[in-house]
N, C-alpha and C. Protein backbone atom coordinates (compact mmCIF):
# COMPACT_ATOMS: atom_id res chain seq x y z
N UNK A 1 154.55 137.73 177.72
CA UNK A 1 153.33 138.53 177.79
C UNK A 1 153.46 139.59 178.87
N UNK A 2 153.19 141.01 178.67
CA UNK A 2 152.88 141.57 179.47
C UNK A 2 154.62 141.69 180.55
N UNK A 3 155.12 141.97 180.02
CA UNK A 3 156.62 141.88 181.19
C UNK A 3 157.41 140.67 181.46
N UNK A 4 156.94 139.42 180.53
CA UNK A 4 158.41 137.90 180.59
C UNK A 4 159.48 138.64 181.18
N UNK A 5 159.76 138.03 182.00
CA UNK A 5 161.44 138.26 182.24
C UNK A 5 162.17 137.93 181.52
N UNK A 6 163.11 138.87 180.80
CA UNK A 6 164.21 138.92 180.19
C UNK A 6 163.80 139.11 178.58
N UNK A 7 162.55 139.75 178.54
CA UNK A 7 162.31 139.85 177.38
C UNK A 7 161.67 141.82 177.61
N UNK A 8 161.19 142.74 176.52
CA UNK A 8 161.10 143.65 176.77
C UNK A 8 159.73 144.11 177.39
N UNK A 9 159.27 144.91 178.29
CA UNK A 9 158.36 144.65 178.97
C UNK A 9 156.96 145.26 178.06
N UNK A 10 157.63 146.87 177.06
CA UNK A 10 156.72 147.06 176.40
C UNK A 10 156.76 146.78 175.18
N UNK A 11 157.33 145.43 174.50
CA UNK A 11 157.35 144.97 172.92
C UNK A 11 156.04 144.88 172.73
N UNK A 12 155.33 145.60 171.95
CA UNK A 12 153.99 146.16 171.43
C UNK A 12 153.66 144.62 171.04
N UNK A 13 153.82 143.59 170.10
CA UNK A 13 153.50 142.06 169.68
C UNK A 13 153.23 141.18 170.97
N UNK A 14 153.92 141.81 172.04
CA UNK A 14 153.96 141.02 173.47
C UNK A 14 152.87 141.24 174.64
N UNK A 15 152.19 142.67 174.19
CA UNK A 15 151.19 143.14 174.80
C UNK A 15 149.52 142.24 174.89
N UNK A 16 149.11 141.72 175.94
CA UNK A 16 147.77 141.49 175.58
C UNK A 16 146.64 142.66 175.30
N UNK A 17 147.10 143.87 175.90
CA UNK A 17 145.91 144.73 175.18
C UNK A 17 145.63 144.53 173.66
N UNK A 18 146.73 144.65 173.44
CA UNK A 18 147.22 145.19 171.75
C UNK A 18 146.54 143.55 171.23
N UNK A 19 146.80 141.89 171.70
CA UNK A 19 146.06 140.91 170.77
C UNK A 19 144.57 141.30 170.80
N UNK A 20 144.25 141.79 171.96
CA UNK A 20 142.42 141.92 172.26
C UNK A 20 141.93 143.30 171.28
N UNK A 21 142.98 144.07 171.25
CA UNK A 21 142.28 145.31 170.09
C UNK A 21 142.53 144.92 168.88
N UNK A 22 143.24 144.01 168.33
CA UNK A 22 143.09 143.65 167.06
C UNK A 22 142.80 142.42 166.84
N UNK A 23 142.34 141.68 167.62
CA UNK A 23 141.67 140.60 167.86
C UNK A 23 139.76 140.95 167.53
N UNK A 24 139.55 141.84 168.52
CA UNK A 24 137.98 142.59 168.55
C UNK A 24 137.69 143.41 167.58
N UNK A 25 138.49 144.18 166.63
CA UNK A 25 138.58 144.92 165.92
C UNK A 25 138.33 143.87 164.33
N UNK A 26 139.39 142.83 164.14
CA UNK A 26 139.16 141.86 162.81
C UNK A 26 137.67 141.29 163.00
N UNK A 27 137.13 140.39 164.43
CA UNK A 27 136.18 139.93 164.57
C UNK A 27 134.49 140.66 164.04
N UNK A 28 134.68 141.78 164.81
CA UNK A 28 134.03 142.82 164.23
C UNK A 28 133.67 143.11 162.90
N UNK A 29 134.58 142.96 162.28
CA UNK A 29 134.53 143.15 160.96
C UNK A 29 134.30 142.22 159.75
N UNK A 30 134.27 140.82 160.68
CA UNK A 30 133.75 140.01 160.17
C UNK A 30 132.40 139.80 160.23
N UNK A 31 132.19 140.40 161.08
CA UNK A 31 130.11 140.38 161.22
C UNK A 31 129.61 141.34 160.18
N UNK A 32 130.50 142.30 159.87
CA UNK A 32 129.91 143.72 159.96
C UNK A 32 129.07 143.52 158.23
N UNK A 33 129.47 142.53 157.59
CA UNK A 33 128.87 142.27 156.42
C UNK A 33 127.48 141.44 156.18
N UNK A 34 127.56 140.70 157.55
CA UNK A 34 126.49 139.82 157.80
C UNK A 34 125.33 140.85 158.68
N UNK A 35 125.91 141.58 159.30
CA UNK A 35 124.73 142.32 160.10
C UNK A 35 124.45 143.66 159.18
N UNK A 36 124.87 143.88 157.96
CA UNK A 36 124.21 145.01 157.19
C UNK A 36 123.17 144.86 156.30
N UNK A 37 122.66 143.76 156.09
CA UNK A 37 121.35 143.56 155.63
C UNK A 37 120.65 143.51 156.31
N UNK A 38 120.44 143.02 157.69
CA UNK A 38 119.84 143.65 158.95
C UNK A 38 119.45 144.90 159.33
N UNK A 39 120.95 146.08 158.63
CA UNK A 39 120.58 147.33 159.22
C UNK A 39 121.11 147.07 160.62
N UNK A 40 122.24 146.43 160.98
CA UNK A 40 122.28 146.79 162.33
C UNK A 40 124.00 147.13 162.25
N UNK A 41 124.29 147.49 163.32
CA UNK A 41 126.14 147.26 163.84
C UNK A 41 126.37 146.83 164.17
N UNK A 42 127.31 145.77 165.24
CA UNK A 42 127.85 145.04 165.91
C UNK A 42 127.15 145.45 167.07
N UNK A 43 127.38 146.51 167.85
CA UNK A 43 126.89 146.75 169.02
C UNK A 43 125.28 146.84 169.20
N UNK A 44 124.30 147.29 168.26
CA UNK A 44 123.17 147.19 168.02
C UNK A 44 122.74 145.71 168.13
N UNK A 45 123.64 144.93 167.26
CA UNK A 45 123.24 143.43 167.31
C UNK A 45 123.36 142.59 168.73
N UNK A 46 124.54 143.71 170.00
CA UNK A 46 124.52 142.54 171.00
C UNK A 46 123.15 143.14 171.80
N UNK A 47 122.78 144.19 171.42
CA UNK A 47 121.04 144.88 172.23
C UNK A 47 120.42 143.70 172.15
N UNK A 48 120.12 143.34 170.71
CA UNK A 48 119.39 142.42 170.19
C UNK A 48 119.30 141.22 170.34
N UNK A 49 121.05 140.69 171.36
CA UNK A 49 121.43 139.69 171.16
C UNK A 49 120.69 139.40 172.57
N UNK A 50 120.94 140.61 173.62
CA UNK A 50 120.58 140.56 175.25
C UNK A 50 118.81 140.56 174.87
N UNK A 51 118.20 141.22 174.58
CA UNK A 51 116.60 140.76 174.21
C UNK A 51 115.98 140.10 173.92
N UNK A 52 116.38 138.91 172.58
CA UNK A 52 116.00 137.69 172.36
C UNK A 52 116.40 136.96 173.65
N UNK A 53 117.08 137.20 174.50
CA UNK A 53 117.64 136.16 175.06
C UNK A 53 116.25 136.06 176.29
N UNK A 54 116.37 137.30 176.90
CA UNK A 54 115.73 137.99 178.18
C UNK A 54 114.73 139.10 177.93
N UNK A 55 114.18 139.50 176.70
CA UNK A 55 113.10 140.58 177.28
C UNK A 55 111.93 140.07 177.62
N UNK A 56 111.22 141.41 178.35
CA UNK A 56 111.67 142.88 178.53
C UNK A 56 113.09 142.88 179.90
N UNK A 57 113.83 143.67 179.62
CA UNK A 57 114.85 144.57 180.32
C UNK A 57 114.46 145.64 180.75
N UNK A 58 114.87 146.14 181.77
CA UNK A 58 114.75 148.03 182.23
C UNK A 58 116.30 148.23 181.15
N UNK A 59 116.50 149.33 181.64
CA UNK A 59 117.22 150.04 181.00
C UNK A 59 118.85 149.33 181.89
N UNK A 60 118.40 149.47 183.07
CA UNK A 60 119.51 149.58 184.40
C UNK A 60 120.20 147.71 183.74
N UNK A 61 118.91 146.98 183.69
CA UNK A 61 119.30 145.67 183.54
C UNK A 61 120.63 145.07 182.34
N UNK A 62 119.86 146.05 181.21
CA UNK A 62 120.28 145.78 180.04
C UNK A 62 122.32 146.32 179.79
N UNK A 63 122.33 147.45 180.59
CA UNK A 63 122.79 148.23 180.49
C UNK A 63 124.48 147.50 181.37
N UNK A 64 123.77 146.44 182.51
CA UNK A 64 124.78 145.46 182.78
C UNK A 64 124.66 144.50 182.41
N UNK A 65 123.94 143.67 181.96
CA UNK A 65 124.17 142.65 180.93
C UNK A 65 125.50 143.04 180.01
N UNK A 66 125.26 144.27 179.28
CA UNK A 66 126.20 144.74 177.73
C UNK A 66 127.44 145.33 178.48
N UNK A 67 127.21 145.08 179.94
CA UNK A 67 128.35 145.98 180.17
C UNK A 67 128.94 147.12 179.76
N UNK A 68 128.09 147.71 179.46
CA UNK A 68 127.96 149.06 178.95
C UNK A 68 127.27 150.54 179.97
N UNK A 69 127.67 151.68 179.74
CA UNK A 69 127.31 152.44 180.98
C UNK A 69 125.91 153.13 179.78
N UNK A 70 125.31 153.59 180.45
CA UNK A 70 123.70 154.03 179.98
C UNK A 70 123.82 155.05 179.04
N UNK A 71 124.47 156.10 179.10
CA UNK A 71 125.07 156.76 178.04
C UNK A 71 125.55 156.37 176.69
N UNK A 72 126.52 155.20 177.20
CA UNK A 72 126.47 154.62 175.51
C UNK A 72 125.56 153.80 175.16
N UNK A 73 124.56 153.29 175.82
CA UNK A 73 123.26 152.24 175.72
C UNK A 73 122.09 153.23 174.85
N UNK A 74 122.10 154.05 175.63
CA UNK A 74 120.72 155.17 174.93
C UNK A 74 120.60 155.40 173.43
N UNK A 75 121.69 155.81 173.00
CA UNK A 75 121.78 155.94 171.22
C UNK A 75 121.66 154.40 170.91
N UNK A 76 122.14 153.84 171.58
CA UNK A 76 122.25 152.33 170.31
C UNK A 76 120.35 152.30 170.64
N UNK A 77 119.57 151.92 171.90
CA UNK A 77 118.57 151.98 171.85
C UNK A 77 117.55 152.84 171.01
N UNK A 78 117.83 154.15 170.99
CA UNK A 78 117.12 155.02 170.31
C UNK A 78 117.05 154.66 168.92
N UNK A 79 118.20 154.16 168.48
CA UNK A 79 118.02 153.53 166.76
C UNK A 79 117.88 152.75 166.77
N UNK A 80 117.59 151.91 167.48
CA UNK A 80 116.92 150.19 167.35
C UNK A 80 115.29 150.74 167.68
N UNK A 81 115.06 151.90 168.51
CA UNK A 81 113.67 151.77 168.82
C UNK A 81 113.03 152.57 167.22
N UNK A 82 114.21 153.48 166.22
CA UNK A 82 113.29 154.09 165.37
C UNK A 82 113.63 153.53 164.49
N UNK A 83 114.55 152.16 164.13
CA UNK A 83 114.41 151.06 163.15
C UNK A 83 112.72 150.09 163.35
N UNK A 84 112.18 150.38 164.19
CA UNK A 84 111.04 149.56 164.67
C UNK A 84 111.33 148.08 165.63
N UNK A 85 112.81 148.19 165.98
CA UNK A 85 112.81 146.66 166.87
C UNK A 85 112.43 146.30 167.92
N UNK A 86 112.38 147.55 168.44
CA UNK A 86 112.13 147.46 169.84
C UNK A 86 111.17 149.03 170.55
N UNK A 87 110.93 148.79 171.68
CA UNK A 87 109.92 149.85 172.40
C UNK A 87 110.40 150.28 173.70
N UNK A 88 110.71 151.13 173.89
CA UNK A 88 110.95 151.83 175.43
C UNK A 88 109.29 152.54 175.78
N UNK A 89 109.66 152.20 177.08
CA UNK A 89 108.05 152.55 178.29
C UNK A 89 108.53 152.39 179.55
N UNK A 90 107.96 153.46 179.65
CA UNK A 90 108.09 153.32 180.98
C UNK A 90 107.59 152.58 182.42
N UNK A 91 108.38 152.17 183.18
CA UNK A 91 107.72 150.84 183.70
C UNK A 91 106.44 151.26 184.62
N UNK A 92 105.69 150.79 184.67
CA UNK A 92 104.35 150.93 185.52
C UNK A 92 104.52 151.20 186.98
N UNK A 93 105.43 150.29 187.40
CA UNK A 93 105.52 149.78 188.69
C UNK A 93 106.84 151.02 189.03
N UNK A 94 107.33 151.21 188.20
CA UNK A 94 108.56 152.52 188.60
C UNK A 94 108.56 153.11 187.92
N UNK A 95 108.05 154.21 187.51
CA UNK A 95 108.15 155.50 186.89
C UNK A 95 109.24 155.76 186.48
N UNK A 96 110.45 155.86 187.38
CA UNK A 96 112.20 155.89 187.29
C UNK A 96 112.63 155.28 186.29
N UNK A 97 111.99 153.90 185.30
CA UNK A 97 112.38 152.74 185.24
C UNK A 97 112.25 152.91 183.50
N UNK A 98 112.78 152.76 182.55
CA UNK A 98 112.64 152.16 181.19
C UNK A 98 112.00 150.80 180.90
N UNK A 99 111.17 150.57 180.65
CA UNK A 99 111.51 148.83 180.16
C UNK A 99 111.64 149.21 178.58
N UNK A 100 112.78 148.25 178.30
CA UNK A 100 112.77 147.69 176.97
C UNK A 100 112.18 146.54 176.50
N UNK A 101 111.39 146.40 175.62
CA UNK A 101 111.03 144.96 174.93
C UNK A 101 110.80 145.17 173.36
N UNK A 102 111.25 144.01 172.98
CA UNK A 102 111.03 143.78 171.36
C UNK A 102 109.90 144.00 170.58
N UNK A 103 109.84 144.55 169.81
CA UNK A 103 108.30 144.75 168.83
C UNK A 103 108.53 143.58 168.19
N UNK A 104 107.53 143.07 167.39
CA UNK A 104 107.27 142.14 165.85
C UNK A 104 108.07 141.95 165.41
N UNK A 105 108.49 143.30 165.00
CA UNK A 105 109.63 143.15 163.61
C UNK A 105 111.02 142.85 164.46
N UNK A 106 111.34 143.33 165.67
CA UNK A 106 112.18 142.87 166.02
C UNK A 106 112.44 141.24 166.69
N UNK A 107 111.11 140.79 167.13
CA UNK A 107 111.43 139.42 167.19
C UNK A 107 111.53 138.72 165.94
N UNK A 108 110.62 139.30 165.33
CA UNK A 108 111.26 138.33 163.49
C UNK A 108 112.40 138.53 163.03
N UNK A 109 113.36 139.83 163.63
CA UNK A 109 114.46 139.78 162.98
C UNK A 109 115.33 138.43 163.73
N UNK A 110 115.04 137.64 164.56
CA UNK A 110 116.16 136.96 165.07
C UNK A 110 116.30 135.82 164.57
N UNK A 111 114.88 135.58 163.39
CA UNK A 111 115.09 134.29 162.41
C UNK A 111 116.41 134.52 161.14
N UNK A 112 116.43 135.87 161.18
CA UNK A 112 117.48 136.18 160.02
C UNK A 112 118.68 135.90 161.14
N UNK A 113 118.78 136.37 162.20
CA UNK A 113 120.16 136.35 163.19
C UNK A 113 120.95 134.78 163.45
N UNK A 114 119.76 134.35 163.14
CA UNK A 114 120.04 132.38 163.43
C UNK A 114 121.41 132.14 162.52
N UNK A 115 121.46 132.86 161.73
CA UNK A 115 122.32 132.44 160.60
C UNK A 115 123.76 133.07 161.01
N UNK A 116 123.53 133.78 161.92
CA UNK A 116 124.78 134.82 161.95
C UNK A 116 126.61 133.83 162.51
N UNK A 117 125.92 132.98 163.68
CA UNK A 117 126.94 132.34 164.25
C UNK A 117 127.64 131.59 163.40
N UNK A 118 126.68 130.38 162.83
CA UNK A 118 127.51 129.49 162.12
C UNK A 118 128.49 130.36 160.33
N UNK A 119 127.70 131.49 159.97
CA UNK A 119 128.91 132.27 159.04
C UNK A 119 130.14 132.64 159.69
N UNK A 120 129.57 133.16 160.84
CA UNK A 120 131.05 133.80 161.85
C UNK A 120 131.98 133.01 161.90
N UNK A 121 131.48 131.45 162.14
CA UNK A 121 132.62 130.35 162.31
C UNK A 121 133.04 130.04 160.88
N UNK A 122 132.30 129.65 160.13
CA UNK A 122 132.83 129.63 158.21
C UNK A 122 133.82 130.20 158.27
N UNK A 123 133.44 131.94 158.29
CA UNK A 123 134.59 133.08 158.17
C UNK A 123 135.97 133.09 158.78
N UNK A 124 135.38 132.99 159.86
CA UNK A 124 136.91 132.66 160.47
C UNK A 124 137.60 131.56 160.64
N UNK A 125 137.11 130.66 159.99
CA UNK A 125 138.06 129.17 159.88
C UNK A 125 139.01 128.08 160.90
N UNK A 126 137.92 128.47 162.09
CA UNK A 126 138.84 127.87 163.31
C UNK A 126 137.89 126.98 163.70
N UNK A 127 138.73 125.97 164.33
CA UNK A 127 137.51 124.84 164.77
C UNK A 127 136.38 125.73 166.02
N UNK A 128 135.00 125.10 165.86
CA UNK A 128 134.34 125.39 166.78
C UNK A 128 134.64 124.96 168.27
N UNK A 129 135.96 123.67 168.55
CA UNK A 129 136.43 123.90 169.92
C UNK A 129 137.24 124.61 170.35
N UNK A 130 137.82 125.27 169.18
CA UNK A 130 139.07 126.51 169.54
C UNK A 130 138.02 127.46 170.11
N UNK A 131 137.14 128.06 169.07
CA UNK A 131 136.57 129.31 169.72
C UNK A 131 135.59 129.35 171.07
N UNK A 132 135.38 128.06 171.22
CA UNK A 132 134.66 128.07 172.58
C UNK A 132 135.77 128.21 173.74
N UNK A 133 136.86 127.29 173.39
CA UNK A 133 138.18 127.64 174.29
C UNK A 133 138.37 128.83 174.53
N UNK A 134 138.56 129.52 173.76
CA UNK A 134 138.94 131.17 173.65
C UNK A 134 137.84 132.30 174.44
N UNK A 135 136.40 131.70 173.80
CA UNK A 135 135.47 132.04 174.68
C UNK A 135 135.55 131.89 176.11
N UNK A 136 135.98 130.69 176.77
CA UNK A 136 136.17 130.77 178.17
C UNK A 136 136.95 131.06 178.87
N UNK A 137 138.40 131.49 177.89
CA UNK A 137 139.78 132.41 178.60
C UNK A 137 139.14 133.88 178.66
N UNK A 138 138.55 134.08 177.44
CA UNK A 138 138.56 135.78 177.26
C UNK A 138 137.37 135.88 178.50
N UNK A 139 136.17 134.70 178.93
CA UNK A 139 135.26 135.01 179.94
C UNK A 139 135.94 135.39 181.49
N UNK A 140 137.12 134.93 181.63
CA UNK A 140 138.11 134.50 182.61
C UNK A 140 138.59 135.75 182.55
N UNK A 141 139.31 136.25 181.25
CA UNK A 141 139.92 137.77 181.25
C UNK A 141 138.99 138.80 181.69
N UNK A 142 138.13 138.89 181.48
CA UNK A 142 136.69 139.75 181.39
C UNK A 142 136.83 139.47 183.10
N UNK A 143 136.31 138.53 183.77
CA UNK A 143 135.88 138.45 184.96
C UNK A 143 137.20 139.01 186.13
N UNK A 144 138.57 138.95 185.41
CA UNK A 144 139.74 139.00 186.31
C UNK A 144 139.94 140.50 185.82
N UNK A 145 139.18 141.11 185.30
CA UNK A 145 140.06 142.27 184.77
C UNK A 145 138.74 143.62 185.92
N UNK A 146 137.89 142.89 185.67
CA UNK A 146 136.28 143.38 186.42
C UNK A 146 136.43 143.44 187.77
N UNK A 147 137.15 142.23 188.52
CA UNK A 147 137.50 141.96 189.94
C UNK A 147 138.97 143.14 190.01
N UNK A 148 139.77 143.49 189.27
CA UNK A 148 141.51 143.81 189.40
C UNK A 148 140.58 145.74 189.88
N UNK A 149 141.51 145.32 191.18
CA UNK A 149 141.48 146.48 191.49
C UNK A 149 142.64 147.78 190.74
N UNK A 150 141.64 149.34 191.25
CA UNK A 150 141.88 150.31 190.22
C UNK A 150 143.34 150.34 190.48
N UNK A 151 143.95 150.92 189.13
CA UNK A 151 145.33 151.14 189.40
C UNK A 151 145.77 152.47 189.30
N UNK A 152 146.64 152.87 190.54
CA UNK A 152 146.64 153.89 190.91
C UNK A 152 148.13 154.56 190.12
N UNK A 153 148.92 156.12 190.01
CA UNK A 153 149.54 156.26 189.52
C UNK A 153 151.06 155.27 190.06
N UNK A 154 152.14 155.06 189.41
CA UNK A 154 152.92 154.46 189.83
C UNK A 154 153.65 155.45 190.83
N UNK A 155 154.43 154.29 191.59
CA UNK A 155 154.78 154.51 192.78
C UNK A 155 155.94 155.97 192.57
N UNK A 156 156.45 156.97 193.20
CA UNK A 156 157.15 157.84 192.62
C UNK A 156 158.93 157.03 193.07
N UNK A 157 159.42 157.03 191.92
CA UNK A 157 160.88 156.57 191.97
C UNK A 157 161.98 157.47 192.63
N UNK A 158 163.11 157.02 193.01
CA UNK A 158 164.10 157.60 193.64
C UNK A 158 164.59 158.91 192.79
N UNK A 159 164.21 160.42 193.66
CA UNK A 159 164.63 161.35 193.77
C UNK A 159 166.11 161.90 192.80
N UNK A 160 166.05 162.25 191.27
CA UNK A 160 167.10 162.53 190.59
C UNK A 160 167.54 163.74 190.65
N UNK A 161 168.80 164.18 190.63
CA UNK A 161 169.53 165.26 190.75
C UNK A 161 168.42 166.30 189.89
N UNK A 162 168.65 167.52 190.10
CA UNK A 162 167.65 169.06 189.13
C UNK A 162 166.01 168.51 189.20
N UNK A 163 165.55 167.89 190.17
CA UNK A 163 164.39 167.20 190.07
C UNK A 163 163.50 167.81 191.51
């Protein structure tokens, strides 16, 4: 993985970026049939997913929950707020402040969402202790990759002749 010794450092099959982009990319696409009678996307659905859980949200809240920067939060919000799921207002107490919270139709949509997990596991055919396993490496990757400080350009190598 990632540089074995004695194996090649950039063999593309050996890369963990490369399992996590086509890892996130198949997964994805396994929802993407279950969340279109919804009317939603994948990323719309984790808005939805952070709201049932916790609303109302500000904007600021939500925005680290999804780990997402506010820029890409705003559009997914804006079409969840003119699908009818949800409501932006501004907070009372801070003017500065968004709150998000669920309308009606969007808390009723999460009786249709109930269904979503256990297809996901159908679909993908792995035991439900594999994917919780996996769930708590990739939480581990997520948290070690969040802590890894920035990486700066590489170091400049020894000085070659016409250089």
């Amino acid at each position: 993985m990632d540089g074995e010794p004695g194996g090649d450092p950039l063999a593309l099959e050996e890369q963990v970026c490369f399992a996590l982009s086509v890892a996130a990319r198949g997964v994805v696409a396994v929802y993407r049939p279950l969340l279109e009678p919804m009317g939603l996307t994948h990323p719309q659905y984790l808005v939805m997913l952070a709201l049932w859980q916790y609303a109302p949200l500000s904007v600021r809240e939500l925005s680290r929950l999804l780990q997402l920067d506010p820029g890409t939060l705003s559009p997914l919000l804006k079409r969840l707020e003119a699908a009818g799921y949800l409501r932006r207002e501004r907070d009372p107490a801070d003017e500065r402040s968004l709150a998000v919270s669920l309308t009606v139709s969007g808390r009723a949509l999460r009786e249709q969402a109930e269904r979503i997990p256990p297809a996901v596991v159908a679909r993908l055919g792995l035991p439900l202790t594999e994917l919780r396993d996996l769930h708590r490496a990739l939480t581990r990757v997520i948290a070690a990759a969040n802590g890894a400080a920035p990486v700066g350009p590489p170091p400049a190598g020894p000085a070659t002749p016409g250089s």
